[in-house]
Protein backbone atom coordinates (compact mmCIF):
# COMPACT_ATOMS: atom_id res chain seq x y z
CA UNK A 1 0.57 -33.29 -25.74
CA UNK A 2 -2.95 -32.26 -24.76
CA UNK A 3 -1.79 -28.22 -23.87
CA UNK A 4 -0.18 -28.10 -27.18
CA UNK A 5 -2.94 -26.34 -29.29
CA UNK A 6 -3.29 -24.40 -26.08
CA UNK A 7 0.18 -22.69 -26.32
CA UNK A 8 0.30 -22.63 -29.65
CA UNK A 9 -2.60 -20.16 -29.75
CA UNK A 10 -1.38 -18.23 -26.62
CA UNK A 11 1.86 -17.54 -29.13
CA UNK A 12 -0.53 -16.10 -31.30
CA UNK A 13 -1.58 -13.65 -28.98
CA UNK A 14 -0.51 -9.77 -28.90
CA UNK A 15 0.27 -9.73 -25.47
CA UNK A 16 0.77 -6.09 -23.81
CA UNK A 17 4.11 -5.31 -22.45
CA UNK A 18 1.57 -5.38 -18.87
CA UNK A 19 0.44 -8.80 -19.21
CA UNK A 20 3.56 -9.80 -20.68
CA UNK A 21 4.95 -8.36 -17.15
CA UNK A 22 2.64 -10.26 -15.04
CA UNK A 23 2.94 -13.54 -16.32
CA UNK A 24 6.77 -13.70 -16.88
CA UNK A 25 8.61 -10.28 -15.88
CA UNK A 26 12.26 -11.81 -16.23
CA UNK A 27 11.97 -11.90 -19.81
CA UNK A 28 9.40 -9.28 -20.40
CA UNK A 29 11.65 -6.60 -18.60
CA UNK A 30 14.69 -8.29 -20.51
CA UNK A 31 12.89 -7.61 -23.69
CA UNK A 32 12.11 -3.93 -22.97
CA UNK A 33 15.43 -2.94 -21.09
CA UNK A 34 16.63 -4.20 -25.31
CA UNK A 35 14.21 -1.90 -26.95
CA UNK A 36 14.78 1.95 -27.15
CA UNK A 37 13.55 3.73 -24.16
CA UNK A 38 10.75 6.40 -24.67
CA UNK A 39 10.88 9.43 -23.34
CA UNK A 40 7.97 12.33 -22.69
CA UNK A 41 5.87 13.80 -20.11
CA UNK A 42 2.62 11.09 -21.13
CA UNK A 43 4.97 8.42 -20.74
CA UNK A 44 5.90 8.81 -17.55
CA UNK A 45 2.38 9.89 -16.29
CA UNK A 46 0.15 6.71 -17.93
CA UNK A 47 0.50 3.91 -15.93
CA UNK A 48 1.02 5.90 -12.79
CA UNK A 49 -2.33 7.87 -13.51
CA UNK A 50 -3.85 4.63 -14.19
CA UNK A 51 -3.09 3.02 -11.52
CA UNK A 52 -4.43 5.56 -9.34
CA UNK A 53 -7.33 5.99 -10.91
CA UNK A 54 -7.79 1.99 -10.12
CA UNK A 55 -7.35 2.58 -6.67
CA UNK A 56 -9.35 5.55 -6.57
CA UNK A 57 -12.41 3.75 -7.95
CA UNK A 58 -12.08 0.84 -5.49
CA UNK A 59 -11.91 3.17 -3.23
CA UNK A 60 -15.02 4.81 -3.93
CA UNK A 61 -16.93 1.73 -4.55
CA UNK A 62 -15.92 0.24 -1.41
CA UNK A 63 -17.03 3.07 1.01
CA UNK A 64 -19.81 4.50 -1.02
CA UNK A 65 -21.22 1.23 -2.87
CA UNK A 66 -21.75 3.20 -5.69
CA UNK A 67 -19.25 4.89 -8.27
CA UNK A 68 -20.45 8.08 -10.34
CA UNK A 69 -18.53 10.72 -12.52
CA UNK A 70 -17.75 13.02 -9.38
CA UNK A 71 -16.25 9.60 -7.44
CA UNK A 72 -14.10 8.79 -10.60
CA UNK A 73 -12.64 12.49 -10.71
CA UNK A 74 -12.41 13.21 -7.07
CA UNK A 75 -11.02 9.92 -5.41
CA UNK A 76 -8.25 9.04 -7.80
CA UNK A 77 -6.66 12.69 -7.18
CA UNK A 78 -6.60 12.29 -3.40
CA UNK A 79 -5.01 8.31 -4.05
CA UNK A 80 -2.65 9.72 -6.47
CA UNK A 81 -0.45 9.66 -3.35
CA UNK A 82 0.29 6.35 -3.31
CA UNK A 83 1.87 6.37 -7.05
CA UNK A 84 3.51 9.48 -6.32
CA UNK A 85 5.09 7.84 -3.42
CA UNK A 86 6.47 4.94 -4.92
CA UNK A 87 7.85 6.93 -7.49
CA UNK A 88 9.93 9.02 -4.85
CA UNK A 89 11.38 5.70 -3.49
CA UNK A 90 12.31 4.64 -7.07
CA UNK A 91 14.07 7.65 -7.81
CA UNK A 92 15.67 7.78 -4.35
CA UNK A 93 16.92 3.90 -4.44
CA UNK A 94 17.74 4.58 -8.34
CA UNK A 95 19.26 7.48 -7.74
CA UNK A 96 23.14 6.72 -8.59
CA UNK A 97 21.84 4.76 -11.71
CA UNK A 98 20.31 7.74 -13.77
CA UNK A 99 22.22 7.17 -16.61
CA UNK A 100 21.22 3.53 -16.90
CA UNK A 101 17.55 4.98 -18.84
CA UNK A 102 15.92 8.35 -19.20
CA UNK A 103 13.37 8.81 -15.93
CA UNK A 104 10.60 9.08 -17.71
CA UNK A 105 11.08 4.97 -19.54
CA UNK A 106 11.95 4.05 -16.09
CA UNK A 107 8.51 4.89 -14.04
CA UNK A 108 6.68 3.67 -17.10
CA UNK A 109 8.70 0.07 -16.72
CA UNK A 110 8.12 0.19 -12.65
CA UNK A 111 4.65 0.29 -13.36
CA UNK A 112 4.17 -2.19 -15.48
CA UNK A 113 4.85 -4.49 -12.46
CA UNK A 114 1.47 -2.93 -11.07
CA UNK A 115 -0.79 -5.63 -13.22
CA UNK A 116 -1.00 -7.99 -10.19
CA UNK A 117 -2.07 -5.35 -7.67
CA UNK A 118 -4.40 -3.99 -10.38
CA UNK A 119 -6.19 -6.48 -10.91
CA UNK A 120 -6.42 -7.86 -7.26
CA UNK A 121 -7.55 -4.38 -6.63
CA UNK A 122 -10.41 -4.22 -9.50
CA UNK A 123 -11.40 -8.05 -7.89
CA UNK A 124 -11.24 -7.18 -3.89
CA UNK A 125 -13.71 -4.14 -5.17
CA UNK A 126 -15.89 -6.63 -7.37
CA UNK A 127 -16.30 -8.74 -4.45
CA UNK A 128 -17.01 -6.78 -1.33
CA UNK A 129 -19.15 -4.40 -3.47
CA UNK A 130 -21.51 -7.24 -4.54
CA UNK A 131 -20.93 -9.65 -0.91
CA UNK A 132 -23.66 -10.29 1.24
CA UNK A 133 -23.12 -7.97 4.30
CA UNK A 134 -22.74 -10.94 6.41
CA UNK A 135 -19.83 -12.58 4.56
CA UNK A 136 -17.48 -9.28 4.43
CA UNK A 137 -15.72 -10.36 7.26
CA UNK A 138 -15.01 -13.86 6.19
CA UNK A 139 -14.07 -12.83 2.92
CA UNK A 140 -11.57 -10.28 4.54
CA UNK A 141 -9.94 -12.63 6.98
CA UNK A 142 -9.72 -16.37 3.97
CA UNK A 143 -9.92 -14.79 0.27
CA UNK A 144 -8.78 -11.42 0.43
CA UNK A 145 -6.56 -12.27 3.01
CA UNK A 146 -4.51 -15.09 0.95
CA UNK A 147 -5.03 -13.10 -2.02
CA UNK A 148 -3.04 -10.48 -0.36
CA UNK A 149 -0.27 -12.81 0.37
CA UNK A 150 0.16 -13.80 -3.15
CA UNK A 151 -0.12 -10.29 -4.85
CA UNK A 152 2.24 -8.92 -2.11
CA UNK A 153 5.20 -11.86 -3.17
CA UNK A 154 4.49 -12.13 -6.92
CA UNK A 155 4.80 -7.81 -7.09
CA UNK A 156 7.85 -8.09 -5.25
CA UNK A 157 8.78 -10.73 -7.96
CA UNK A 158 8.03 -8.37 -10.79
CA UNK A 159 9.94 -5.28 -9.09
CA UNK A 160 13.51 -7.70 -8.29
CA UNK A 161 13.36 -8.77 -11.91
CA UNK A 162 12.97 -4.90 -12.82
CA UNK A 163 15.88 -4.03 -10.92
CA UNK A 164 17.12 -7.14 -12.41
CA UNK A 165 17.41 -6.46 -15.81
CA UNK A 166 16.07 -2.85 -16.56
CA UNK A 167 18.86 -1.51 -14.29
CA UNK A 168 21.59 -4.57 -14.36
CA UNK A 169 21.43 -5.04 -10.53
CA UNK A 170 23.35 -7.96 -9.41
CA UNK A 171 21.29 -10.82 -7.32
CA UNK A 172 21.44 -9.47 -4.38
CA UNK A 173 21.38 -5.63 -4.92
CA UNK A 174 18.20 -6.60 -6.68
CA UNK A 175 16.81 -8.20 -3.47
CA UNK A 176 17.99 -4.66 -1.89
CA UNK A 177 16.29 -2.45 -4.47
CA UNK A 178 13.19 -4.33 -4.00
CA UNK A 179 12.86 -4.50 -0.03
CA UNK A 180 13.81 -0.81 -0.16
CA UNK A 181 11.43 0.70 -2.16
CA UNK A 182 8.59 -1.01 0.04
CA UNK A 183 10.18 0.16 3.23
CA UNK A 184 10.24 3.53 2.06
CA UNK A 185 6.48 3.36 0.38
CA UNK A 186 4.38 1.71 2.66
CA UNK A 187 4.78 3.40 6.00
CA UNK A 188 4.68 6.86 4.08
CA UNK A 189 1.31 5.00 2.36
CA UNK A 190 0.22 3.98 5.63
CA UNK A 191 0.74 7.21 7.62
CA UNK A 192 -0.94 9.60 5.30
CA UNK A 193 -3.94 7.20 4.77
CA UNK A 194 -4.17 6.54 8.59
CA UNK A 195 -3.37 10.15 9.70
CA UNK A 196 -5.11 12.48 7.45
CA UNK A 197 -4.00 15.17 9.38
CA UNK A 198 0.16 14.81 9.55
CA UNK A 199 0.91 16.70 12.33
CA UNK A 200 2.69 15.60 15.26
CA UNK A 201 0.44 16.07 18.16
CA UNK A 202 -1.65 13.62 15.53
CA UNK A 203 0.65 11.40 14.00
CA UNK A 204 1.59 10.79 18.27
CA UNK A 205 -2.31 10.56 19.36
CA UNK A 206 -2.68 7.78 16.51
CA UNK A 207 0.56 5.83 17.73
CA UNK A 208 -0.61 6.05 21.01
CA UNK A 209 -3.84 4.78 20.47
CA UNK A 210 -2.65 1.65 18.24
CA UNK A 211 -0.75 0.46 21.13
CA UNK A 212 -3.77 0.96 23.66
CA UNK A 213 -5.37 -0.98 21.40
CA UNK A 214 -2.77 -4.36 21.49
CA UNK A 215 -1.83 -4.10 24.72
């Protein structure tokens, strides 16, 4: 067959446990739930504090256009809520289950099943950052737009095969797992990057004026 030397040298490869993730996380997360889970404080803190610093930088790019050492130590702290949060609604959904792996082996697995969003992250910021003004809005509303679609269903892929086999959730408690975690993430993601200011009398004015706004 034509793709034979092809997949004969992609057997070759070292893949990461990440990329092994992204591209098939059924039997990369079967493959890790077999191997001895690792435990420690850096464990549980890489992928997380990578993954914000991704965000972080994209950030920064994004609304500065530029990206110095003060960006790239300042913006990933403030964006280290949106790791932090996910990690609540893991340990809240998982919560009944803590035997299953130590914490720590747990959030490093979850994360793993960031790759997609990475990525489409580090590309949306490539993009924009180096679009002509004029296009931004067209590449919001076709490219980034589909891209979102697909990162949003092939993430929620990754986390119901986690749940899957890293915790031995049945079918549908896997489904379950997955559509809770995002219900409790993004509208805590949302709120605190819409509402910088959480207090009531804001959190209400902001409410307030997103339904002026569609109606």
């Amino acid at each position: 067959m034509v793709d034979a030397p092809f997949r004969s040298i992609l057997s070759r490869v070292d893949w990461s446990p990440d990329a092994r993730v992204l591209v098939g996380p059924a039997r990369a997360f079967r493959a890790l739930a077999a191997l001895p889970h690792p435990a420690g404080l850096w464990v549980m803190i890489r992928r997380p504090m990578f993954f914000s610093f991704v965000v972080g930088c994209v950030a920064a790019i994004l609304t500065s256009g530029a990206l110095n050492a003060r960006l790239m130590l300042s913006v990933p702290i403030y964006w280290s809520f949106v790791p932090l949060t996910e990690i609540a609604a893991l340990m809240l959904v998982t919560r009944t289950r803590r035997d299953v792996m130590p914490r720590t082996s747990a959030i490093d697995h979850f994360f793993m099943g960031q790759s997609a969003w990475t990525l489409f992250l580090l590309a949306v910021g490539l993009a924009l950052s180096s679009a002509p003004a004029g296009m931004m809005w067209q590449l919001l509303t076709t490219v980034v737009l589909i891209g979102l679609v697909i990162v949003i269903a092939w993430s929620a892929y990754a986390d119901y095969w986690f749940f899957r086999e890293v915790f031995a959730a049945d079918h549908r408690r896997a489904i379950r797992d997955t559509a809770l975690v995002r219900l409790i993430t993004w509208p805590i993601v949302v709120i605190i990057f819409a509402v910088p200011v959480l207090t009531p009398w804001a959190l209400a004015a902001e409410i307030s004026e997103a339904l002026r706004e569609i109606f």
